[in-house]
N, C-alpha and C. Protein backbone atom coordinates (compact mmCIF):
# COMPACT_ATOMS: atom_id res chain seq x y z
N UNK A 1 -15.82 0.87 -12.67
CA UNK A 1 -15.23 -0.46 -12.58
C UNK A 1 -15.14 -0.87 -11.11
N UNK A 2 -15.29 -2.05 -10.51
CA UNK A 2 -15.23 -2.72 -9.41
C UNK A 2 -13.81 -2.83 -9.16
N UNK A 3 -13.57 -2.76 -7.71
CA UNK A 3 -12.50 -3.33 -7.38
C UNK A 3 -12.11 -4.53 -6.76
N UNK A 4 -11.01 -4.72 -7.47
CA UNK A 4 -10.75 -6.13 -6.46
C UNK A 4 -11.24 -6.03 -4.72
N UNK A 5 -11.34 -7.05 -4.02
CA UNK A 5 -11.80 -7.22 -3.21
C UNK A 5 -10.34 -7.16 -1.89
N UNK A 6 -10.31 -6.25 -1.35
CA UNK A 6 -9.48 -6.46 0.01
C UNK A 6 -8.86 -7.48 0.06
N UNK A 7 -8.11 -7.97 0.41
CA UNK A 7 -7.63 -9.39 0.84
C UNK A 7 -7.46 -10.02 2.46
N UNK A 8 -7.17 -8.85 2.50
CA UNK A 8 -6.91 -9.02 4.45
C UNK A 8 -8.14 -8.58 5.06
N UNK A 9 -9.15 -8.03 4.41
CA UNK A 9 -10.81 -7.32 5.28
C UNK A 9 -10.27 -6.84 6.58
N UNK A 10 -10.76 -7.14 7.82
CA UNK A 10 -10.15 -6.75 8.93
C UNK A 10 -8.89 -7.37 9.38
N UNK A 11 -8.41 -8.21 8.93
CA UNK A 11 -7.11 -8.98 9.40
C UNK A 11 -5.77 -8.26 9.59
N UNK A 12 -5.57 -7.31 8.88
CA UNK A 12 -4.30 -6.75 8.57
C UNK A 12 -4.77 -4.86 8.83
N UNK A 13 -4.67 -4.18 9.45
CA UNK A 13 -4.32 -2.86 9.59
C UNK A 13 -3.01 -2.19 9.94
N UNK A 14 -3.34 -0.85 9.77
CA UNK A 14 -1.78 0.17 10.80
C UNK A 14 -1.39 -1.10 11.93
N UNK A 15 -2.26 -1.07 12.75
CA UNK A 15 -1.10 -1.04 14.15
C UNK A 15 -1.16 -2.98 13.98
N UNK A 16 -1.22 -3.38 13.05
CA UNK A 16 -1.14 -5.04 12.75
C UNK A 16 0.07 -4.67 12.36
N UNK A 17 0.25 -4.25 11.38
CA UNK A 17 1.04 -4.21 10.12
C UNK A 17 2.59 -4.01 11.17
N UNK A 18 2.47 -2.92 12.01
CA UNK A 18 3.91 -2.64 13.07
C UNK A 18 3.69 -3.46 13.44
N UNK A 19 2.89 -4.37 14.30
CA UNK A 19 3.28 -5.33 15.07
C UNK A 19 3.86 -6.53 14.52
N UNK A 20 3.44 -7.32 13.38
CA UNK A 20 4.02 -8.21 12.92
C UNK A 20 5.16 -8.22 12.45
N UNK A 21 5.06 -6.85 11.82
CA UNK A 21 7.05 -6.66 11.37
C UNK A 21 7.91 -6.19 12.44
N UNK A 22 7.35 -5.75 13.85
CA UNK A 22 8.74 -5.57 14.64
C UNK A 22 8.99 -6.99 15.21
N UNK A 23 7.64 -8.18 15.17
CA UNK A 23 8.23 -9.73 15.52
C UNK A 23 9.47 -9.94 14.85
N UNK A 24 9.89 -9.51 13.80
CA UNK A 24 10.47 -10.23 12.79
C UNK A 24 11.94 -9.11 13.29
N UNK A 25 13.02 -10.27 14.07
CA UNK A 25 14.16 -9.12 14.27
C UNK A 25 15.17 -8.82 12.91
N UNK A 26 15.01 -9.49 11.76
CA UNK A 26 15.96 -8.93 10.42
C UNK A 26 15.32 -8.93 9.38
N UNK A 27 16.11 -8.29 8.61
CA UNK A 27 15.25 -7.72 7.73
C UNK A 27 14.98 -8.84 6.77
N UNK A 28 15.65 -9.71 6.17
CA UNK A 28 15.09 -10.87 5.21
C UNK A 28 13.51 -11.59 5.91
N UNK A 29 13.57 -11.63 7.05
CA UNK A 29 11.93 -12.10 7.52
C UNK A 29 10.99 -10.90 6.94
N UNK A 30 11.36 -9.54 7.66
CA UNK A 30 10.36 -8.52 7.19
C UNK A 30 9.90 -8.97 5.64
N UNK A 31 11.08 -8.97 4.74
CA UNK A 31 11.32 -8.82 3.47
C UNK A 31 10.02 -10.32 3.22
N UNK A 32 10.26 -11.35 3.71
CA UNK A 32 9.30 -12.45 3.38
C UNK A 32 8.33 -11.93 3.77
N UNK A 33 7.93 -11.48 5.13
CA UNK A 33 6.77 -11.11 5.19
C UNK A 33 5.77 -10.04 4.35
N UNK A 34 6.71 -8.99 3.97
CA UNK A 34 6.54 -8.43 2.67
C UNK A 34 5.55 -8.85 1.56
N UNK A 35 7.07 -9.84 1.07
CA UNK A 35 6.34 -11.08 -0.27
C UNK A 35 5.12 -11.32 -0.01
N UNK A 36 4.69 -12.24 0.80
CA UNK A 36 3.60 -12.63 1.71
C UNK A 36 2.63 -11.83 0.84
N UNK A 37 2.41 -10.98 1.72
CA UNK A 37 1.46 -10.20 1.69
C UNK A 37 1.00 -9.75 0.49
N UNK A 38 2.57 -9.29 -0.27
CA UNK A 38 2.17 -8.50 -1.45
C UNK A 38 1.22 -9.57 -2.61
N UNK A 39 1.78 -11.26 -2.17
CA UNK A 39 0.93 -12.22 -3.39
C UNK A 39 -0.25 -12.55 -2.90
N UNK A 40 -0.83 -11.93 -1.90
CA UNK A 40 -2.68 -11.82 -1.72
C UNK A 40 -3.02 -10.92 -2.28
N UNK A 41 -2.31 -9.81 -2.78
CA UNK A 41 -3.20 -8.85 -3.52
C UNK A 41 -3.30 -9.53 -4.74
N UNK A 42 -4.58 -9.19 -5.42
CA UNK A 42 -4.91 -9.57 -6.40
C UNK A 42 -4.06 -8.41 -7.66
N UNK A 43 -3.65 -9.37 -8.92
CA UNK A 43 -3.21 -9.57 -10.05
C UNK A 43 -4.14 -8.62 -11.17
N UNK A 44 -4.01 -7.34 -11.26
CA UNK A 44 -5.11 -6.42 -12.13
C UNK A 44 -5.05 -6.91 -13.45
N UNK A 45 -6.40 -7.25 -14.09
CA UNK A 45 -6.54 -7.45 -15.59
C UNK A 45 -5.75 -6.48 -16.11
N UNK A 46 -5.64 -6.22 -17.29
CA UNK A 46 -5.29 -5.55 -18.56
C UNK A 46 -6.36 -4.47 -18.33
N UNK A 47 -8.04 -4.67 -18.26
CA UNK A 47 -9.01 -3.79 -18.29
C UNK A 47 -8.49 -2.50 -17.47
N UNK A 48 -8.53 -3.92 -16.19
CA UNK A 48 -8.33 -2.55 -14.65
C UNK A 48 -6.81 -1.80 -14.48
N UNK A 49 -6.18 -2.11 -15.17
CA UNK A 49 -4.67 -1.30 -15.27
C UNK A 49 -5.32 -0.10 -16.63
N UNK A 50 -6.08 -0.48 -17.22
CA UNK A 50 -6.63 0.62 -18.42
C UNK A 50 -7.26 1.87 -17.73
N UNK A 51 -7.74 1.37 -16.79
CA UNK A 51 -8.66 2.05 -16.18
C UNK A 51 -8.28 2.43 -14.58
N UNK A 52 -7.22 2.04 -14.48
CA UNK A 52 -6.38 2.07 -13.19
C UNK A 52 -5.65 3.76 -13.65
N UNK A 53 -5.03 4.02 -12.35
CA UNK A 53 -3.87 5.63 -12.33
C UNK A 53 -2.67 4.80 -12.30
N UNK A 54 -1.59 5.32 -13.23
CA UNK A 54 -0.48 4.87 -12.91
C UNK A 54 0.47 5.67 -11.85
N UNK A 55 0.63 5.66 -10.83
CA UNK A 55 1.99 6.06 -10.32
C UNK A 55 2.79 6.65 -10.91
N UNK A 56 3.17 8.19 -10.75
CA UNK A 56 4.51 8.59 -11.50
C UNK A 56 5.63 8.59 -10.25
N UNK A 57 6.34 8.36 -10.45
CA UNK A 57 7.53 9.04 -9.81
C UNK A 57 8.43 7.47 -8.98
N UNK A 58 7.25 6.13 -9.46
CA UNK A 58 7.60 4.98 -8.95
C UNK A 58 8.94 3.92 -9.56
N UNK A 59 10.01 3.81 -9.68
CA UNK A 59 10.39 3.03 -10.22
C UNK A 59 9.73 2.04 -10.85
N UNK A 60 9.17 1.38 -10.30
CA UNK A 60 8.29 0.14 -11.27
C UNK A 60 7.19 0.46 -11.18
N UNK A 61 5.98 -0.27 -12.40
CA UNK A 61 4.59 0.10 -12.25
C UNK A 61 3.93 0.03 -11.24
N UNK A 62 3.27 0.72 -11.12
CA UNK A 62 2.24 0.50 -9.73
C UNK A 62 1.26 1.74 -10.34
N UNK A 63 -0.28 0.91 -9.72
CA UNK A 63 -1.15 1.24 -10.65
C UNK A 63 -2.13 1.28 -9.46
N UNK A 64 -3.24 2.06 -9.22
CA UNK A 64 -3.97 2.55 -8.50
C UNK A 64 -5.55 2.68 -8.94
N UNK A 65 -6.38 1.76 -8.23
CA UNK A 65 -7.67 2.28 -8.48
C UNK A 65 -8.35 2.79 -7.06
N UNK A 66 -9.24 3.81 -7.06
CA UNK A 66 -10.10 3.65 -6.18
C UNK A 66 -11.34 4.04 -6.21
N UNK A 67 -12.25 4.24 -4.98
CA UNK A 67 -13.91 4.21 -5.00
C UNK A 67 -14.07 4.84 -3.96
N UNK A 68 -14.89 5.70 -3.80
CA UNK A 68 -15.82 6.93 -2.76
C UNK A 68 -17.39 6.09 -2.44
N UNK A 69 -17.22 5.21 -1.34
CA UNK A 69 -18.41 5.61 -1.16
C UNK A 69 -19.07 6.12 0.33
N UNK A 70 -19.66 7.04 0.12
CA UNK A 70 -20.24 8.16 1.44
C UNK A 70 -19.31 8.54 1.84
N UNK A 71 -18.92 8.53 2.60
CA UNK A 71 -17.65 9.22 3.24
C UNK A 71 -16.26 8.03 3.19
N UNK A 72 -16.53 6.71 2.57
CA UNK A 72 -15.46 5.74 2.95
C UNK A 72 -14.47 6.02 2.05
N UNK A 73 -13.05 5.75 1.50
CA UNK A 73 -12.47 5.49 0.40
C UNK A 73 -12.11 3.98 0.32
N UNK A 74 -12.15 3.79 -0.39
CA UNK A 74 -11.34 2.29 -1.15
C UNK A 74 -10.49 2.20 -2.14
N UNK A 75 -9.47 1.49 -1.83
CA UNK A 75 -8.58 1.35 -2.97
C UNK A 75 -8.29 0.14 -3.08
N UNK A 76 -7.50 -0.14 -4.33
CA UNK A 76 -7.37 -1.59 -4.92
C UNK A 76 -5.60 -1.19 -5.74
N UNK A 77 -4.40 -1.89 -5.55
CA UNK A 77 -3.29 -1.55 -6.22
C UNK A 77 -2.96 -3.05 -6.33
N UNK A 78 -1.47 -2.29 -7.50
CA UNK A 78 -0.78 -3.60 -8.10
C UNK A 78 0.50 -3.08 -8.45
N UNK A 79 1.07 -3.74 -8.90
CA UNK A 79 2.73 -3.62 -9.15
C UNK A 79 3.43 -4.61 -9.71
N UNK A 80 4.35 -4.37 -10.95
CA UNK A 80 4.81 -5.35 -11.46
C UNK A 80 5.99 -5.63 -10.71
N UNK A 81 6.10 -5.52 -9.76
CA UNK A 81 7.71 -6.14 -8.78
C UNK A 81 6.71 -6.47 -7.33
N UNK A 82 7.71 -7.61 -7.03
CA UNK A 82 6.91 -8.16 -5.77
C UNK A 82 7.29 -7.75 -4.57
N UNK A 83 8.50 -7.19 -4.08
CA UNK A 83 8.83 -6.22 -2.80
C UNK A 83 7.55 -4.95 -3.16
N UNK A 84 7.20 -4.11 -4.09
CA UNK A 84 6.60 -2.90 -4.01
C UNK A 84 5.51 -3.67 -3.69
N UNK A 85 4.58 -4.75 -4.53
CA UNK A 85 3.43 -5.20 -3.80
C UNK A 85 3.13 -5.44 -2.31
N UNK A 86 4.46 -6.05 -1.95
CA UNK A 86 3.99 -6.10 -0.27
C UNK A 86 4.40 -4.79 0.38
N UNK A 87 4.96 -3.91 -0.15
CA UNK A 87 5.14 -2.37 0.33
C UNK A 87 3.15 -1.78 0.23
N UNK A 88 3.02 -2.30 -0.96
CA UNK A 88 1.44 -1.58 -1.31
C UNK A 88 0.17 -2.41 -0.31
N UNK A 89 0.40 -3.42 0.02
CA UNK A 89 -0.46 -4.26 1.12
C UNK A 89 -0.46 -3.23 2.15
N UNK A 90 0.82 -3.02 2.59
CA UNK A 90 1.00 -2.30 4.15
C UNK A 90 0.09 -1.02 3.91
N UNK A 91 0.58 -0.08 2.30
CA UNK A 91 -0.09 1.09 2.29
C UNK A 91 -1.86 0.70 2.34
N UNK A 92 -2.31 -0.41 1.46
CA UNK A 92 -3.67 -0.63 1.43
C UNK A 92 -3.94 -0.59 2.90
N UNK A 93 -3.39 -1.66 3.81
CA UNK A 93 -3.60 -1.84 5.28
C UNK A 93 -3.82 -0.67 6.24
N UNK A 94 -3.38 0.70 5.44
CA UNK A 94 -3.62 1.93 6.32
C UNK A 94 -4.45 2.86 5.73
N UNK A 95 -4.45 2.59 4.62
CA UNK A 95 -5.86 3.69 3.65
C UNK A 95 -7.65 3.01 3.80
N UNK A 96 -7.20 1.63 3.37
CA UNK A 96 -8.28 1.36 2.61
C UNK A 96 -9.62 1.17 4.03
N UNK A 97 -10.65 1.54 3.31
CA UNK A 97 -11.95 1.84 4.23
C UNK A 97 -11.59 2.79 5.50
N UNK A 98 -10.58 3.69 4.91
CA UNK A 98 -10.29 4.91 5.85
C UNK A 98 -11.81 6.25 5.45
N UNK A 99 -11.41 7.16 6.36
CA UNK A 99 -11.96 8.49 5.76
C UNK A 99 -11.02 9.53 5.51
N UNK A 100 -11.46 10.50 4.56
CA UNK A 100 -10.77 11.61 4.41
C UNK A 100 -10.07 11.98 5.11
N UNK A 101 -10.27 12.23 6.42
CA UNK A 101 -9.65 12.88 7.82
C UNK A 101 -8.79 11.51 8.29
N UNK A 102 -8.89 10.52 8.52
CA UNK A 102 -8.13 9.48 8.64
C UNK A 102 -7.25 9.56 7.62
N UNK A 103 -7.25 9.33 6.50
CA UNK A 103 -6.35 9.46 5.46
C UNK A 103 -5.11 10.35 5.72
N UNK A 104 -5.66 11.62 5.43
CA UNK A 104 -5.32 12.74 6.12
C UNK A 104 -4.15 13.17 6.92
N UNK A 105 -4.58 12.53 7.85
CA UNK A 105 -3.43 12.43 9.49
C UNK A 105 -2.58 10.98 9.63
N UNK A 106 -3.06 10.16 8.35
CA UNK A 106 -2.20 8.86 8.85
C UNK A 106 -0.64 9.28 8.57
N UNK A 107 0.50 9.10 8.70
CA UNK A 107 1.48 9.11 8.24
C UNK A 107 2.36 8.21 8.27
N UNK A 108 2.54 7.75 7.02
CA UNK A 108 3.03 6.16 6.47
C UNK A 108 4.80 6.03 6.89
N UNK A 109 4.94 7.35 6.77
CA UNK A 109 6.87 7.33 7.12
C UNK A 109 6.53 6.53 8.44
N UNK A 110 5.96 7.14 9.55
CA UNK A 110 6.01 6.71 10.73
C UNK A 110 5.57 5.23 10.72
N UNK A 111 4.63 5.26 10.10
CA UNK A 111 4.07 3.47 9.93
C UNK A 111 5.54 2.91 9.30
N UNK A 112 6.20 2.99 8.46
CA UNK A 112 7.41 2.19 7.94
C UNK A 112 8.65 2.24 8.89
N UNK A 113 8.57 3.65 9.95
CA UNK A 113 9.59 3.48 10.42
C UNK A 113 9.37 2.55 12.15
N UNK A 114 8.01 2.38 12.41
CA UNK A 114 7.57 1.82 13.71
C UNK A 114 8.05 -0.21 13.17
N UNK A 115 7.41 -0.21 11.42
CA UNK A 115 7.27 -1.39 11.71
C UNK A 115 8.73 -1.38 11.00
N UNK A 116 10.08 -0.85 11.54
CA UNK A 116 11.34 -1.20 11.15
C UNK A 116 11.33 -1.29 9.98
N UNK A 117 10.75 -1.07 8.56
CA UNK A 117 11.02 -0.93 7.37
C UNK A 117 11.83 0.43 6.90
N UNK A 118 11.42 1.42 7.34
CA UNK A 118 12.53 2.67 6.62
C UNK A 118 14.03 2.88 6.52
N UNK A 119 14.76 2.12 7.34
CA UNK A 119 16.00 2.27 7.18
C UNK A 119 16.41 1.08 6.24
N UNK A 120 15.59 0.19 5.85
CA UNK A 120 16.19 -0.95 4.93
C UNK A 120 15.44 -0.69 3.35
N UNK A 121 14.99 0.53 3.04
CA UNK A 121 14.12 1.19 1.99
C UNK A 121 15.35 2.12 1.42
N UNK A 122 15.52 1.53 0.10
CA UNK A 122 16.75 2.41 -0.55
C UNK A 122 15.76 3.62 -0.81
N UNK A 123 17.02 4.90 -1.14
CA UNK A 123 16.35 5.59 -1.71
C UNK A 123 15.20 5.97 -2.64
N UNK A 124 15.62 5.31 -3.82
CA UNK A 124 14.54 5.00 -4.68
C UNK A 124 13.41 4.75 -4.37
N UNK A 125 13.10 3.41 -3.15
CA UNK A 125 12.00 2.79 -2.92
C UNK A 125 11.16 4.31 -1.88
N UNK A 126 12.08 4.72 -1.19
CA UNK A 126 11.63 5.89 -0.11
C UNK A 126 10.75 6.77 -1.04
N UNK A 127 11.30 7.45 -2.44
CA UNK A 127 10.49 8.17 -3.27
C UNK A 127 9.59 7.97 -3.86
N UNK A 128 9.41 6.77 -3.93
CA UNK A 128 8.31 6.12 -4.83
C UNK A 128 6.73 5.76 -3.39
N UNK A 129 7.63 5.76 -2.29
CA UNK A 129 6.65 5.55 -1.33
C UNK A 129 5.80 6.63 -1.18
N UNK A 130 6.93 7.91 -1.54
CA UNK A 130 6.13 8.96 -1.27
C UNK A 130 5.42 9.63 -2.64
N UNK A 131 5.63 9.06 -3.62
CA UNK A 131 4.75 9.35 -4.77
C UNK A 131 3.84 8.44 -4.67
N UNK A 132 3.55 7.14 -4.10
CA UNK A 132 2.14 6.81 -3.52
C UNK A 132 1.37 7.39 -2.48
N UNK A 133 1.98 8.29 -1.93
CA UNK A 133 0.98 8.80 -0.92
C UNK A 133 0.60 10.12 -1.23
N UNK A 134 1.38 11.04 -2.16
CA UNK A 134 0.73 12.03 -3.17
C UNK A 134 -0.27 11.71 -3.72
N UNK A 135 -0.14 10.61 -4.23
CA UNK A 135 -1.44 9.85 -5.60
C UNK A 135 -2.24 9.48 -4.71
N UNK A 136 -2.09 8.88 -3.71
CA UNK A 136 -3.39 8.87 -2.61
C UNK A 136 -4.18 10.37 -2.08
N UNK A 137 -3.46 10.90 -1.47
CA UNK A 137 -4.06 12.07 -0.91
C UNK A 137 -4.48 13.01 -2.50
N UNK A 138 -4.00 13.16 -3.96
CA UNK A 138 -5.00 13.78 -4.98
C UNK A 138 -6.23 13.23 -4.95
N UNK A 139 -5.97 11.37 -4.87
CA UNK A 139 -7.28 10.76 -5.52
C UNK A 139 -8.44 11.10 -4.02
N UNK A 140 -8.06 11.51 -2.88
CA UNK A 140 -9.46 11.46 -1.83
C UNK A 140 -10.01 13.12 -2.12
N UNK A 141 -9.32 13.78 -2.55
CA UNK A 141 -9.89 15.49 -2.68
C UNK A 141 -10.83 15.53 -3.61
């Protein structure tokens, strides 16, 4: 199955992603900027959630596809709550058209805590961040 198409292509990466959210000095801007982001990702059919991984360990759905090609990975996600979608932009913004070894060594705590998101991440949301980055690092092995 194809994946949705990137939304941000080169526009949005890691060191974008900190920079635009430390512009933002409180957290309700982050939080819009968030939103933002999360309603450019595209909306998965019924098919591609069939055929999508679901997330365990996430409070709300969030559903995972991805694609190998040569050495690149790609991924494509979704989520039925709109704070986790723009949580999943930022994660797309640091995986997607990564490599293995990039993948690898990125570490997203630090990405959430540079771009001032980790201390305004309840618990819940903190665990579920990190059961997306389990489900990432199974799906590149």
């Amino acid at each position: 199955m194809d994946l949705p198409s990137h939304p941000f292509g080169s526009e949005l990466d890691q060191h974008t992603v900190a920079e635009m959210l430390a512009q933002h000095t409180n957290w309700e801007d982050k939080y819009r900027q968030l939103i933002i982001w999360g309603k450019r990702l595209p909306t998965f059919t019924d098919a591609q959630k069939q055929a999508a991984s679901q997330v365990s360990g996430c409070e709300s759905d969030v559903w995972f596809l991805h694609h190998k090609d040569a050495e690149t990975h790609y991924f494509a996600a979704d989520s039925n709550a709109r704070i986790v979608k723009g949580l999943l932009a930022v994660v797309l913004a640091c995986v997607n058209g990564q490599n293995h070894a990039q993948i690898a060594q990125l570490d997203l705590n630090a990405v959430f805590s540079q771009a001032g998101l980790a201390h305004h991440l309840s618990e819940s949301r903190t665990n579920g961040l990190h059961a997306i980055v389990q489900h990432i690092h199974s799906e590149i092995k």
